[in-house]
PDB file of N, CA and C in Angstrom:
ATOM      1  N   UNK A   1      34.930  36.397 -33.151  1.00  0.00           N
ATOM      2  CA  UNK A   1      35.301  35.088 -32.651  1.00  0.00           C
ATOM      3  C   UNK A   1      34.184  34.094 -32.926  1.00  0.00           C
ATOM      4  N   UNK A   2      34.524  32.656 -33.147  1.00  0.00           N
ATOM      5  CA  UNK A   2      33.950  31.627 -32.925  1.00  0.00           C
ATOM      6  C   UNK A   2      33.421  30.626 -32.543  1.00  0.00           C
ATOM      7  N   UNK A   3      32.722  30.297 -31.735  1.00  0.00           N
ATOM      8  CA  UNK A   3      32.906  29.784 -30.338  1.00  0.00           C
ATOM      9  C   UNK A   3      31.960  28.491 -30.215  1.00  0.00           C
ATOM     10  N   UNK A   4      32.581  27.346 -30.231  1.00  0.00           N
ATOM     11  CA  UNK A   4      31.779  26.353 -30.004  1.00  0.00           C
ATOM     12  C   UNK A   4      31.864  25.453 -29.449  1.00  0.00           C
ATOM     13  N   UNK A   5      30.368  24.884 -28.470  1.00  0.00           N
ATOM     14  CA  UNK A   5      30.803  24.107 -27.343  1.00  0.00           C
ATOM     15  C   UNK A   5      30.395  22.710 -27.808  1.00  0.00           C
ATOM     16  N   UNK A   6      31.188  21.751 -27.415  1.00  0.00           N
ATOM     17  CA  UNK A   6      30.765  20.092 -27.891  1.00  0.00           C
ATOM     18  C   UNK A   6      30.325  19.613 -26.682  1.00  0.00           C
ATOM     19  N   UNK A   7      29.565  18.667 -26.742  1.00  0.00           N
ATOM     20  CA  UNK A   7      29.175  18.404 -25.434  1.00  0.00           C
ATOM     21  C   UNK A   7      29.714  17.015 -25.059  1.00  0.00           C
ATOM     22  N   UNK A   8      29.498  16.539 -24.013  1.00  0.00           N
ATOM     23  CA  UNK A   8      30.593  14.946 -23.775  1.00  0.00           C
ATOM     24  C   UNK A   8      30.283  14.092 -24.476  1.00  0.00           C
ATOM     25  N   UNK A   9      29.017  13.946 -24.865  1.00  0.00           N
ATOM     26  CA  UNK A   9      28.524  12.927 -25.807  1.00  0.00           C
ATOM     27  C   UNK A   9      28.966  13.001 -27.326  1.00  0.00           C
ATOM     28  N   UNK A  10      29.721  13.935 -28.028  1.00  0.00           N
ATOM     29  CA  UNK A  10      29.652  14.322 -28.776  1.00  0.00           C
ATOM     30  C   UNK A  10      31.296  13.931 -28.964  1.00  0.00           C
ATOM     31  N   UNK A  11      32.054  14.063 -27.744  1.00  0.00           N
ATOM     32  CA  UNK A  11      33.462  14.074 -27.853  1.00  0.00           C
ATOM     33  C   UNK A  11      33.660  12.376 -27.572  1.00  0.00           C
ATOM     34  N   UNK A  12      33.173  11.600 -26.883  1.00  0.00           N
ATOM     35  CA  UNK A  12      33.528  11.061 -25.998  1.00  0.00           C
ATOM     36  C   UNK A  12      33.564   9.172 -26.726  1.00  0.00           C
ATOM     37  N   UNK A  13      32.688   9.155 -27.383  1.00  0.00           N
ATOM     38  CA  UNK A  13      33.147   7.606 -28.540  1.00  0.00           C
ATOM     39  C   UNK A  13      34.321   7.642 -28.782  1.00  0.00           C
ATOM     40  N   UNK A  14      35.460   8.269 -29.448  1.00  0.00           N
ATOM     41  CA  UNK A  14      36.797   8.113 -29.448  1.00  0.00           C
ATOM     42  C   UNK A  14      37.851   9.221 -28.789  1.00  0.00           C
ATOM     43  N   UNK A  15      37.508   9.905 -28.936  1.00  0.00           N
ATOM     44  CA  UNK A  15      38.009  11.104 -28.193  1.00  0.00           C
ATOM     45  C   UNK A  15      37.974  11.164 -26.712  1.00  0.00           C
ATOM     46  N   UNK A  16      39.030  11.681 -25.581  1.00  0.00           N
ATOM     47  CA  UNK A  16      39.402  11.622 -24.699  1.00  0.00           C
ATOM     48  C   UNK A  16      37.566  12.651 -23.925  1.00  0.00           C
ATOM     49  N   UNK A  17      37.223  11.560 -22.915  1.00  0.00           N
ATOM     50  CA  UNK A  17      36.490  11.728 -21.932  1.00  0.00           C
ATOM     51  C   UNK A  17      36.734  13.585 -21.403  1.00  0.00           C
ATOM     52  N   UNK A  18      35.416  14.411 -21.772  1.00  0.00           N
ATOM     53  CA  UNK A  18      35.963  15.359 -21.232  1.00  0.00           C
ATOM     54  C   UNK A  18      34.011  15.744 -20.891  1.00  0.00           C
ATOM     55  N   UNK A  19      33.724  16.565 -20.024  1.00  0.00           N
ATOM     56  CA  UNK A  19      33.065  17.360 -19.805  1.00  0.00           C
ATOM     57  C   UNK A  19      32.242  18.208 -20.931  1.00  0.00           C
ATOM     58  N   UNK A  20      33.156  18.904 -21.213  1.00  0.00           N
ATOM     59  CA  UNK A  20      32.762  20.144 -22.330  1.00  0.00           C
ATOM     60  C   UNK A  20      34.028  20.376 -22.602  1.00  0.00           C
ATOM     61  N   UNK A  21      34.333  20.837 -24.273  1.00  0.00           N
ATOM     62  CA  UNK A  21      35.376  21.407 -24.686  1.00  0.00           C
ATOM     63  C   UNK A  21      35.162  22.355 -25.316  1.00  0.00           C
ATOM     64  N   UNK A  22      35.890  23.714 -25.952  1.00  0.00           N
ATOM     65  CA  UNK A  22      35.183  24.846 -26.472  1.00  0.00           C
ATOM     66  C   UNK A  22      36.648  25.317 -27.366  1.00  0.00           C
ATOM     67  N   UNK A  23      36.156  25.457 -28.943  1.00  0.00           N
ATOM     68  CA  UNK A  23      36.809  25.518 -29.699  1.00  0.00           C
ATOM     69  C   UNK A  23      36.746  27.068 -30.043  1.00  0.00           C
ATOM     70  N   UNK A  24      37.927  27.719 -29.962  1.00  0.00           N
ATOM     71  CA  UNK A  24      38.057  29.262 -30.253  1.00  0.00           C
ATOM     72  C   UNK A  24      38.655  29.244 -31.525  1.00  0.00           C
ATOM     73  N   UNK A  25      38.434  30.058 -32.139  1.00  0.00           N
ATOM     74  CA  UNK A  25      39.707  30.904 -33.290  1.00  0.00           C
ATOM     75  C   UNK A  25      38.731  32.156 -34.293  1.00  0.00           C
ATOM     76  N   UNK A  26      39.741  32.836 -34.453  1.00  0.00           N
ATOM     77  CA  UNK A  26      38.990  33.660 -35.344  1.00  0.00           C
ATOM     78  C   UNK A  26      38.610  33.655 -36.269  1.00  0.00           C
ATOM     79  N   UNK A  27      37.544  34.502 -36.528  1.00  0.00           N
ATOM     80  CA  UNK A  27      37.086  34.562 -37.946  1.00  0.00           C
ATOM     81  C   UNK A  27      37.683  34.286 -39.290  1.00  0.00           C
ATOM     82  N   UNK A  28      38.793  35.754 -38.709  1.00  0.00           N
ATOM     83  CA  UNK A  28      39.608  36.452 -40.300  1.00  0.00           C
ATOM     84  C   UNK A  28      41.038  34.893 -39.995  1.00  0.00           C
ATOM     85  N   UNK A  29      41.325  34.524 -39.139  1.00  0.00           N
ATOM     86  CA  UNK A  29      42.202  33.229 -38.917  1.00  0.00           C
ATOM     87  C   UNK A  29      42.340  32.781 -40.706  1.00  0.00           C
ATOM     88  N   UNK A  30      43.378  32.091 -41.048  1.00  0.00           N
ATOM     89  CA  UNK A  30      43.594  31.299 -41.790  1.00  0.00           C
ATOM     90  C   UNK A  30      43.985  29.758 -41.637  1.00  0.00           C
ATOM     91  N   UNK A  31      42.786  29.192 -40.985  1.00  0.00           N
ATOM     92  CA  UNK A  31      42.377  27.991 -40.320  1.00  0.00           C
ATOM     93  C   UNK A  31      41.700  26.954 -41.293  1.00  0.00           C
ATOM     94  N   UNK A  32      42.848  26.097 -41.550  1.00  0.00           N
ATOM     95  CA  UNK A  32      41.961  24.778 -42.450  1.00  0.00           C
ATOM     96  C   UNK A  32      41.749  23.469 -41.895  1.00  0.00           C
ATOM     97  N   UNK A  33      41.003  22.835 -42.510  1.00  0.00           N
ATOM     98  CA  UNK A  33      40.110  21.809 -41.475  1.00  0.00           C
ATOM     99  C   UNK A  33      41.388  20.865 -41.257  1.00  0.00           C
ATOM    100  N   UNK A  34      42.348  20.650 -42.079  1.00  0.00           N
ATOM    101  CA  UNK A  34      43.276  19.295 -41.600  1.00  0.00           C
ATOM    102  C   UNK A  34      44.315  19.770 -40.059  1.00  0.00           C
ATOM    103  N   UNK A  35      44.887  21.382 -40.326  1.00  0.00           N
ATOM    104  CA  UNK A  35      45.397  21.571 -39.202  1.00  0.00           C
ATOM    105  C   UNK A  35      44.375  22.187 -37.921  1.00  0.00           C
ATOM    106  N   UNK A  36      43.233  22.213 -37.872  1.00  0.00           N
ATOM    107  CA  UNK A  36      42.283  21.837 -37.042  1.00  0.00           C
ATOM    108  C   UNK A  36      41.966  20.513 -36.389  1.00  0.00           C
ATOM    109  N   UNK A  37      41.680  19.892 -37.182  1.00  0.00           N
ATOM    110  CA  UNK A  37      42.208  18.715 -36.739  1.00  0.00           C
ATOM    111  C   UNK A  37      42.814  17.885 -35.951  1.00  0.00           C
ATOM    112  N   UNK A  38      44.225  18.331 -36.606  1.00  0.00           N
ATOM    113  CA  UNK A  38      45.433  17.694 -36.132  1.00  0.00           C
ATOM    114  C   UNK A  38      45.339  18.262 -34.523  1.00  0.00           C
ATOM    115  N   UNK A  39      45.159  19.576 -34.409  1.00  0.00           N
ATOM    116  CA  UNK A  39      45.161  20.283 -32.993  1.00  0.00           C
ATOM    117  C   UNK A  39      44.191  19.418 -32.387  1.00  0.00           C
ATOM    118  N   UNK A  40      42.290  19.200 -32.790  1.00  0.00           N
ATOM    119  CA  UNK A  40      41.764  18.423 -32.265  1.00  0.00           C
ATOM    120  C   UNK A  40      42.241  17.113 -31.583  1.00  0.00           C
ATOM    121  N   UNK A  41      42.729  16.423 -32.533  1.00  0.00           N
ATOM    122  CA  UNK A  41      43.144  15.195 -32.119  1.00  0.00           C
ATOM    123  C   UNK A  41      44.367  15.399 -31.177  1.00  0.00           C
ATOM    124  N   UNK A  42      45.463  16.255 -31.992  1.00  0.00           N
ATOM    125  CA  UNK A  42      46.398  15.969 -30.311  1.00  0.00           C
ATOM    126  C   UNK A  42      45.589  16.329 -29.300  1.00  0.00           C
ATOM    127  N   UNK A  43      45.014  17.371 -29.197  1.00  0.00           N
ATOM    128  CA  UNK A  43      44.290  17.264 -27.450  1.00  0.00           C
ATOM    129  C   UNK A  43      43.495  16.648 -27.063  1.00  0.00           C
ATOM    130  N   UNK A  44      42.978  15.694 -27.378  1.00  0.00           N
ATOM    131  CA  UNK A  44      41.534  15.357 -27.263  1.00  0.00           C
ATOM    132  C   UNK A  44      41.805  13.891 -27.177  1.00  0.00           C
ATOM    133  N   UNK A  45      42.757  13.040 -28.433  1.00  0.00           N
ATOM    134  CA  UNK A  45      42.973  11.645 -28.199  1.00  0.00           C
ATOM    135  C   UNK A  45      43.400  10.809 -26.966  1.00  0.00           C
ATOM    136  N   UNK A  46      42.771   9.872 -26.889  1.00  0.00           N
ATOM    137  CA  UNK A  46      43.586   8.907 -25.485  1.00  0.00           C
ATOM    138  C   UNK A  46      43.459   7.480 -25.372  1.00  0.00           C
ATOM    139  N   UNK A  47      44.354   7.204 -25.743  1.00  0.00           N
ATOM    140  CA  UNK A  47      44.260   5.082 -25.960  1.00  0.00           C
ATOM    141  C   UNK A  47      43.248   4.722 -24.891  1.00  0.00           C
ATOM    142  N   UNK A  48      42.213   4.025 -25.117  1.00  0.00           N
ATOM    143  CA  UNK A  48      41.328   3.163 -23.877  1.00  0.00           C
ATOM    144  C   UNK A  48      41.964   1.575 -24.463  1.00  0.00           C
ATOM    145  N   UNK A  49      42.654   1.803 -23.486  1.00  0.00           N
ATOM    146  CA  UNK A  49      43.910   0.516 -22.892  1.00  0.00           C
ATOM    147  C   UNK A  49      42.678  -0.631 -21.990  1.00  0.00           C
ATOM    148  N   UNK A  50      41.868  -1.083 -22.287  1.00  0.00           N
ATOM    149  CA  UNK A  50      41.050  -2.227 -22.004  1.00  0.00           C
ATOM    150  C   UNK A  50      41.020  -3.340 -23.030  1.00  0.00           C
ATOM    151  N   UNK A  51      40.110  -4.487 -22.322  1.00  0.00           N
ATOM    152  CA  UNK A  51      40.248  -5.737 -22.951  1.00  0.00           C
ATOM    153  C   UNK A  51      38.958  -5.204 -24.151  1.00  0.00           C
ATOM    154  N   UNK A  52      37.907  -4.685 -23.748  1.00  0.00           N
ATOM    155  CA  UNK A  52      36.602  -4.119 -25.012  1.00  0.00           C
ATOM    156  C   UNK A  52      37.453  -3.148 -25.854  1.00  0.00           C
ATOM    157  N   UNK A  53      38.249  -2.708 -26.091  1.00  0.00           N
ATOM    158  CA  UNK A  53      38.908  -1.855 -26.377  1.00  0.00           C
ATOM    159  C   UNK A  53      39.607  -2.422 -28.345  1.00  0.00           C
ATOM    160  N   UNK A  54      39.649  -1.393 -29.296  1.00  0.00           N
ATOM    161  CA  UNK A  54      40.110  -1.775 -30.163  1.00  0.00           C
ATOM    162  C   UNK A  54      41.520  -1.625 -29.899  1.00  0.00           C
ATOM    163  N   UNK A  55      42.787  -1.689 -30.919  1.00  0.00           N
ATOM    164  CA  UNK A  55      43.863  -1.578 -30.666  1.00  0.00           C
ATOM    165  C   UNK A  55      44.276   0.195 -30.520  1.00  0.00           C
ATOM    166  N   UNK A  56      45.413  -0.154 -30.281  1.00  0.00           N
ATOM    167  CA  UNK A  56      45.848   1.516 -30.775  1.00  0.00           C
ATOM    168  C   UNK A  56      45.294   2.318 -32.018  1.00  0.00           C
ATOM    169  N   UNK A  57      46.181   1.518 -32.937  1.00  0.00           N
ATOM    170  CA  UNK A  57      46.246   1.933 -34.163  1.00  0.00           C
ATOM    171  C   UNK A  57      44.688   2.507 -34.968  1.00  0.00           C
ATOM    172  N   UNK A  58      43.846   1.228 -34.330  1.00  0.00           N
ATOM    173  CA  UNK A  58      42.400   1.414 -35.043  1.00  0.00           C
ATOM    174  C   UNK A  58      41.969   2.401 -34.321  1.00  0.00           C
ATOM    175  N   UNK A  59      42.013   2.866 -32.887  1.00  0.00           N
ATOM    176  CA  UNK A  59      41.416   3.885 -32.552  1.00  0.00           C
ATOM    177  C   UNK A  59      41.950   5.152 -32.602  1.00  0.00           C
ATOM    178  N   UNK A  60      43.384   5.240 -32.916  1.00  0.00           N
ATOM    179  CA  UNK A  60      44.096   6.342 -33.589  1.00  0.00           C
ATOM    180  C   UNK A  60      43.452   6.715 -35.049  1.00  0.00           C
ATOM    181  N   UNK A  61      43.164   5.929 -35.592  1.00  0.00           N
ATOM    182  CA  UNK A  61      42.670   6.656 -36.985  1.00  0.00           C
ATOM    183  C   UNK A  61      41.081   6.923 -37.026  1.00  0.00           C
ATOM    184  N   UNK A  62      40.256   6.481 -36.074  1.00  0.00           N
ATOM    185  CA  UNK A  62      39.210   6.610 -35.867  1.00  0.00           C
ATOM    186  C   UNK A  62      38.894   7.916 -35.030  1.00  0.00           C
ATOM    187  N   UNK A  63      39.801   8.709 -34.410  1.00  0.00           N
ATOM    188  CA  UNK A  63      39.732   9.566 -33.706  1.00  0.00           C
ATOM    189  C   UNK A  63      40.393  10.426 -34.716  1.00  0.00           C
ATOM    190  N   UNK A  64      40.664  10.203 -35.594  1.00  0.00           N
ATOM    191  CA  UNK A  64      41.825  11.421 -36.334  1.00  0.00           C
ATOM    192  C   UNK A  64      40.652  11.572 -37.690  1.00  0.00           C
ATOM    193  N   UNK A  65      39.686  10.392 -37.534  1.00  0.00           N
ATOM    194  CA  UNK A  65      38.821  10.682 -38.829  1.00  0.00           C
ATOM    195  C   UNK A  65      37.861  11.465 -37.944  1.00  0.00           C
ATOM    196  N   UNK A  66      37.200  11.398 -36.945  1.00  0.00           N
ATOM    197  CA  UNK A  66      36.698  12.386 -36.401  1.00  0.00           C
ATOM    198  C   UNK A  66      36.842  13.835 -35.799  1.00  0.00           C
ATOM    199  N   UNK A  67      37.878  13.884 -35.455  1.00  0.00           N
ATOM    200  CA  UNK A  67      38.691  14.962 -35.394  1.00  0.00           C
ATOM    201  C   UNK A  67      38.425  15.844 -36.244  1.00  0.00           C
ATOM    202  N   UNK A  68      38.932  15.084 -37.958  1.00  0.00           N
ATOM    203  CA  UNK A  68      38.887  15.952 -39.173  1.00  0.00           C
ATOM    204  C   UNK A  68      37.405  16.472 -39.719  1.00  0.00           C
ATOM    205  N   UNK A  69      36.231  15.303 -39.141  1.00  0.00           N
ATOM    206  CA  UNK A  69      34.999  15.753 -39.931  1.00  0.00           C
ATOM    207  C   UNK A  69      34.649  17.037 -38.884  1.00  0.00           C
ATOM    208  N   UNK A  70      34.518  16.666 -37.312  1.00  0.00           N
ATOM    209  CA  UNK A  70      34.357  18.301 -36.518  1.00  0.00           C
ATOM    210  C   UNK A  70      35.293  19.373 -37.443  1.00  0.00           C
ATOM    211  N   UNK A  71      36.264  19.258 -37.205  1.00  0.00           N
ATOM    212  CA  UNK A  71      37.151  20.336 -38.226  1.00  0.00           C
ATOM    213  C   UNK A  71      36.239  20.767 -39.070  1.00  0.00           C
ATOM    214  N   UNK A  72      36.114  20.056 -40.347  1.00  0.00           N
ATOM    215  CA  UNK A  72      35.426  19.983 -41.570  1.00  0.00           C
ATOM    216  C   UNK A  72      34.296  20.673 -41.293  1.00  0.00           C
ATOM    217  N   UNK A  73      33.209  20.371 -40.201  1.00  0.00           N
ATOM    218  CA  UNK A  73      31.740  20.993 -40.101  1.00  0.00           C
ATOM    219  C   UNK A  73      31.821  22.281 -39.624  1.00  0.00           C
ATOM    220  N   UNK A  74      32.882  22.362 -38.591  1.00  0.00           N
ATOM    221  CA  UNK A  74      33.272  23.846 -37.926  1.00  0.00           C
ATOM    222  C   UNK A  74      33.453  24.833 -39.211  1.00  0.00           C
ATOM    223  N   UNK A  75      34.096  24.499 -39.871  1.00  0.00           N
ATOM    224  CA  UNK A  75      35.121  25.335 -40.828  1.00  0.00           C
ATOM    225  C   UNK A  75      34.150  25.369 -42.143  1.00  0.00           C
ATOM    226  N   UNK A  76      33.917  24.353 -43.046  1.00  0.00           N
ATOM    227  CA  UNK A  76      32.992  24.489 -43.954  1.00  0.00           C
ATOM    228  C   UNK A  76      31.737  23.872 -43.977  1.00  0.00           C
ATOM    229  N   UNK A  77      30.907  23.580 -42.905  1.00  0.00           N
ATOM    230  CA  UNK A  77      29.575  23.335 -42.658  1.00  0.00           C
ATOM    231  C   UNK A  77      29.635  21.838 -42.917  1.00  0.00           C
ATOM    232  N   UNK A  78      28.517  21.447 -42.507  1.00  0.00           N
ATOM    233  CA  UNK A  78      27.927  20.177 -42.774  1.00  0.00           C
ATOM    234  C   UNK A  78      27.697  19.185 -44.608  1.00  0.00           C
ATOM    235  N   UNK A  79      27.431  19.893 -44.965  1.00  0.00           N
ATOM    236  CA  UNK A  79      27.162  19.372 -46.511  1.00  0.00           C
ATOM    237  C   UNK A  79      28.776  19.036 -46.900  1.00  0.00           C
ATOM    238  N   UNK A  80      29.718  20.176 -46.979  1.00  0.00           N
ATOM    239  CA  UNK A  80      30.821  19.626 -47.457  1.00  0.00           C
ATOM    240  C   UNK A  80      31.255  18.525 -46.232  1.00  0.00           C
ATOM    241  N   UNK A  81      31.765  18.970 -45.101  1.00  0.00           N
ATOM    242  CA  UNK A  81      31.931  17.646 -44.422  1.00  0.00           C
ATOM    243  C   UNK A  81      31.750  16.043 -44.660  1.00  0.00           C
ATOM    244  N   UNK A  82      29.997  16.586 -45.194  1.00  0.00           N
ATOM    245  CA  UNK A  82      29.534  14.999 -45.765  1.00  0.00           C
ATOM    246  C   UNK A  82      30.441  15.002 -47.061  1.00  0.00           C
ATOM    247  N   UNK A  83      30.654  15.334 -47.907  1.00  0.00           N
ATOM    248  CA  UNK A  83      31.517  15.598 -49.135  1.00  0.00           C
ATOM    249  C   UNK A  83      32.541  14.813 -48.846  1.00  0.00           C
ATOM    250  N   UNK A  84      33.176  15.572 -47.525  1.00  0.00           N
ATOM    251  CA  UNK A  84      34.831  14.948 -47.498  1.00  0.00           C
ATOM    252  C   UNK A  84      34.933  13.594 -46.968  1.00  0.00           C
ATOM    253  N   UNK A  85      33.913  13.405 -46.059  1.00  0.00           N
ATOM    254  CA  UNK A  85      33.574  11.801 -45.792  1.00  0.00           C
ATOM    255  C   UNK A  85      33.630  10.892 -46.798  1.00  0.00           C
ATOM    256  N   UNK A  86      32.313  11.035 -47.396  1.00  0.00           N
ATOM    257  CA  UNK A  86      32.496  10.328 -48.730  1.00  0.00           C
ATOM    258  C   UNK A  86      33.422  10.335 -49.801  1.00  0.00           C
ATOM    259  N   UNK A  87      34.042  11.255 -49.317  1.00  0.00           N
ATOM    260  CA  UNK A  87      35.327  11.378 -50.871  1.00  0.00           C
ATOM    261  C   UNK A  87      36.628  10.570 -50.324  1.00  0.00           C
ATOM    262  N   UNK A  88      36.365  10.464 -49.010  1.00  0.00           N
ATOM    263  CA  UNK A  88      37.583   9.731 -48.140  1.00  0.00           C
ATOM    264  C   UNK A  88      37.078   8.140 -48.034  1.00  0.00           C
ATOM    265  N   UNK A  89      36.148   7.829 -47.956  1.00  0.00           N
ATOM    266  CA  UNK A  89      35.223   6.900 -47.393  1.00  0.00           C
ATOM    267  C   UNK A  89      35.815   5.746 -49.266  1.00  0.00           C
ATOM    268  N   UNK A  90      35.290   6.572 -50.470  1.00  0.00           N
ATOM    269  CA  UNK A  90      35.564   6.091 -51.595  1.00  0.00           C
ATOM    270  C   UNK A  90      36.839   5.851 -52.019  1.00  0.00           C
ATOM    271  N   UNK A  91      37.725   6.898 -51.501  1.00  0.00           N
ATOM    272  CA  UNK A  91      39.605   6.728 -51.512  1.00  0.00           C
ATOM    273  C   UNK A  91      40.125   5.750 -50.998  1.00  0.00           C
ATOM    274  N   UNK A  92      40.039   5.833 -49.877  1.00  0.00           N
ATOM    275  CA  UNK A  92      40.341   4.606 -49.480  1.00  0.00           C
ATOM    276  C   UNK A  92      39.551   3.238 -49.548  1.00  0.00           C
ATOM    277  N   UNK A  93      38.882   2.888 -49.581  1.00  0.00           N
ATOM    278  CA  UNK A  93      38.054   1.569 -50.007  1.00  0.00           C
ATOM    279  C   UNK A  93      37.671   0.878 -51.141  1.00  0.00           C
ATOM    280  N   UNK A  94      37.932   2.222 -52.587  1.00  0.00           N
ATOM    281  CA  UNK A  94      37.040   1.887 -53.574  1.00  0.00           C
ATOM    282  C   UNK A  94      38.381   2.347 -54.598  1.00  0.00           C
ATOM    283  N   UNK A  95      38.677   3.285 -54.797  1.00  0.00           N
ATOM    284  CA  UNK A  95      39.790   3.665 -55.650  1.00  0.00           C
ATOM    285  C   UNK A  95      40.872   3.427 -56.283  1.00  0.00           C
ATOM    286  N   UNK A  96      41.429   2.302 -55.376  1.00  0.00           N
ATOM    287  CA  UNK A  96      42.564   1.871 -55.866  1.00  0.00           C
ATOM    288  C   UNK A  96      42.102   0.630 -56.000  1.00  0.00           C
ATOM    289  N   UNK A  97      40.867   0.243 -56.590  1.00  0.00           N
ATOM    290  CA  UNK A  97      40.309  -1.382 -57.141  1.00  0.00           C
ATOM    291  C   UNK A  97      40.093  -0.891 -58.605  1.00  0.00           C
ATOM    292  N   UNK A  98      39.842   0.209 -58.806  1.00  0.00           N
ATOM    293  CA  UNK A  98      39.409   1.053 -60.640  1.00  0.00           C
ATOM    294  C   UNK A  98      40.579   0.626 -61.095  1.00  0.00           C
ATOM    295  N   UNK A  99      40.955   0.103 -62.339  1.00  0.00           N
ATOM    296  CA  UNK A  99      41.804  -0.316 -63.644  1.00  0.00           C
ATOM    297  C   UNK A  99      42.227   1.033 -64.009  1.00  0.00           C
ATOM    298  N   UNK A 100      43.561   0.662 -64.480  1.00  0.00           N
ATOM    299  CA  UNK A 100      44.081   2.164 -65.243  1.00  0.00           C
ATOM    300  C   UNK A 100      43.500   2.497 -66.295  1.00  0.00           C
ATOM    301  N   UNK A 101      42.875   3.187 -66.760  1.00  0.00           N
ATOM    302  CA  UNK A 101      42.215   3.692 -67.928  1.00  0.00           C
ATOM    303  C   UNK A 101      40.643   3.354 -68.035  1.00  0.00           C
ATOM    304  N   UNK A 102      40.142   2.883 -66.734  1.00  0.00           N
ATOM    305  CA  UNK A 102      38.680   2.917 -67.056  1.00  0.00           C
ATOM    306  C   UNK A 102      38.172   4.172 -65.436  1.00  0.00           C
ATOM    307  N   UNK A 103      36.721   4.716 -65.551  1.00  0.00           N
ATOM    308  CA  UNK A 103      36.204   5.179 -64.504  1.00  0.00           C
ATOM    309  C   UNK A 103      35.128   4.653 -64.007  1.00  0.00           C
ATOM    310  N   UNK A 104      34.550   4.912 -62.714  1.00  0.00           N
ATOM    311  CA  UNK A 104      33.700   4.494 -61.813  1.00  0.00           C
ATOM    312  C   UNK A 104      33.031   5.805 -61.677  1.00  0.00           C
ATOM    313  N   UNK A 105      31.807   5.556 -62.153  1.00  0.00           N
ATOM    314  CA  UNK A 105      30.484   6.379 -61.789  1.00  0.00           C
ATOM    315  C   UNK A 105      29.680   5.957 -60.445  1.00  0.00           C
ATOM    316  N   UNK A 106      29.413   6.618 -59.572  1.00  0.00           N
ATOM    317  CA  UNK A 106      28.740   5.813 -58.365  1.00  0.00           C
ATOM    318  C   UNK A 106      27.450   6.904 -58.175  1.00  0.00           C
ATOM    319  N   UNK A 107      26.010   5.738 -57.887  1.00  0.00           N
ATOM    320  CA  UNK A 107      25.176   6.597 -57.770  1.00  0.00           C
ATOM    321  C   UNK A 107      24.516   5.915 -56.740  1.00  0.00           C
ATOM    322  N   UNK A 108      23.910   6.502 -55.583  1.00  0.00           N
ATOM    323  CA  UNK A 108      23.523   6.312 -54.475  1.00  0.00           C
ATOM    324  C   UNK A 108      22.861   6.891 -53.425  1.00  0.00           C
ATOM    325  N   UNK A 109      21.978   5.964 -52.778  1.00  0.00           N
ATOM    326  CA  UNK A 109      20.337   6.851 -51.806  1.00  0.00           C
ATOM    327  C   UNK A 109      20.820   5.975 -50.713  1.00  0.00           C
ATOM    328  N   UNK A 110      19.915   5.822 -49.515  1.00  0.00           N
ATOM    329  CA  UNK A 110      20.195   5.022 -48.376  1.00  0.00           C
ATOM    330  C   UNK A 110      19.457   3.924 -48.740  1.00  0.00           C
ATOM    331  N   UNK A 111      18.662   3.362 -49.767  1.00  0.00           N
ATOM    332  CA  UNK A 111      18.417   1.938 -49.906  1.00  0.00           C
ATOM    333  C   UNK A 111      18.631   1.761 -51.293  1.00  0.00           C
ATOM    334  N   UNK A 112      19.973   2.046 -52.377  1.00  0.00           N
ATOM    335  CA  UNK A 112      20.308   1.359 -53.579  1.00  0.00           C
ATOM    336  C   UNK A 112      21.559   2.123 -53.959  1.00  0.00           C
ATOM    337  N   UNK A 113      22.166   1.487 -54.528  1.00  0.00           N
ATOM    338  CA  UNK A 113      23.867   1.744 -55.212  1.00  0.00           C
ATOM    339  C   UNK A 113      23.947   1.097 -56.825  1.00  0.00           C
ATOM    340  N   UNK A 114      24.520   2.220 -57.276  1.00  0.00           N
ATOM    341  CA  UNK A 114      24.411   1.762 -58.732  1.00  0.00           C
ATOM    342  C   UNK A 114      26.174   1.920 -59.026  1.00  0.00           C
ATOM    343  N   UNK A 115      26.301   1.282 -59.863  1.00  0.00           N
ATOM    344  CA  UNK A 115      27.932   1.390 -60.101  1.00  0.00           C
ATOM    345  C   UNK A 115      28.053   1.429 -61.995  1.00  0.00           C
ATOM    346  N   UNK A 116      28.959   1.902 -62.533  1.00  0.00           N
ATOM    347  CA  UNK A 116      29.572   1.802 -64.199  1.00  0.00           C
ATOM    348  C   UNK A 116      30.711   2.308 -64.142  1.00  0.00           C
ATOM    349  N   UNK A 117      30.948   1.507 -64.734  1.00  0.00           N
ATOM    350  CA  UNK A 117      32.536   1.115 -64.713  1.00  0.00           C
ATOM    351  C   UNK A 117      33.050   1.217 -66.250  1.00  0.00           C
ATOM    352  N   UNK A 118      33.473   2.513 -66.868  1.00  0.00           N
ATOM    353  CA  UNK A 118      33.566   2.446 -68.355  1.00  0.00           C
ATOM    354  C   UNK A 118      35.005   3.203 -68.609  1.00  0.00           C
ATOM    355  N   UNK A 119      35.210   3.302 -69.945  1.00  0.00           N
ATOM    356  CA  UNK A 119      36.497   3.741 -70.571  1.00  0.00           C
ATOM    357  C   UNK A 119      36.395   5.084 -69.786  1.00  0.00           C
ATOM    358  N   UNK A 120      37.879   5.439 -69.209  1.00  0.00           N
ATOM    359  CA  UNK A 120      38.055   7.014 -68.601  1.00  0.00           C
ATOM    360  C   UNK A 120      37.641   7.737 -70.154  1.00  0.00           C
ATOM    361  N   UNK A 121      37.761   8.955 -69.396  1.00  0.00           N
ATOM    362  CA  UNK A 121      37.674  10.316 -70.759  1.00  0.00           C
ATOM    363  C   UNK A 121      38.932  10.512 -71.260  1.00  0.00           C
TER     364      UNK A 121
END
């Protein structure tokens, strides 16, 4: 078994106010990070219905992107996690601005971004 405890601080920016929560499943399980997830988030989500409060919608997908990266770190560690962030982070924001038939090279540290933008292969 697998057993891991989150602590409130950890759950509690979008995810439903809890104490401690403790994620079981087995080893040999055939458990992937999106339907992990999805389980995360149904139990765990809860509209904060205030005036500081974003809308539904924005905090529905903000809890479902977190949801998926715990998933993600539980299941295939930290490095890919960061992987799937950024590969999601670039999909949606950056991807569908690339021209049909050219590619985007992206190279990047925490203080510089380089971009080329040339004929696909």
């Amino acid at each position: 078994m697998i057993m891991t405890n989150l602590s409130h601080q950890q759950l509690s920016a979008i995810l439903a106010p809890v104490d401690e929560a403790t994620i079981l499943f087995d080893s040999e399980a055939d458990v992937q990070p999106g339907a992990l997830a999805d389980l995360i988030y149904a139990s765990l989500f809860r509209y904060a219905d205030n005036h500081e409060s974003d809308s539904w919608e924005t905090q529905s997908l903000a809890s479902e992107r977190q949801a998926l990266n715990l998933a993600n770190e539980l299941l295939l560690g930290e490095d890919e996690a960061l992987h799937a962030q950024l590969r999601a982070a670039v999909f949606e924001h950056a991807q569908w601005l690339i021209p049909a038939g050219r590619s985007l090279t992206i190279s990047a540290d925490r203080n510089t971004l380089s971009l080329a933008l040339a004929q696909a292969a």
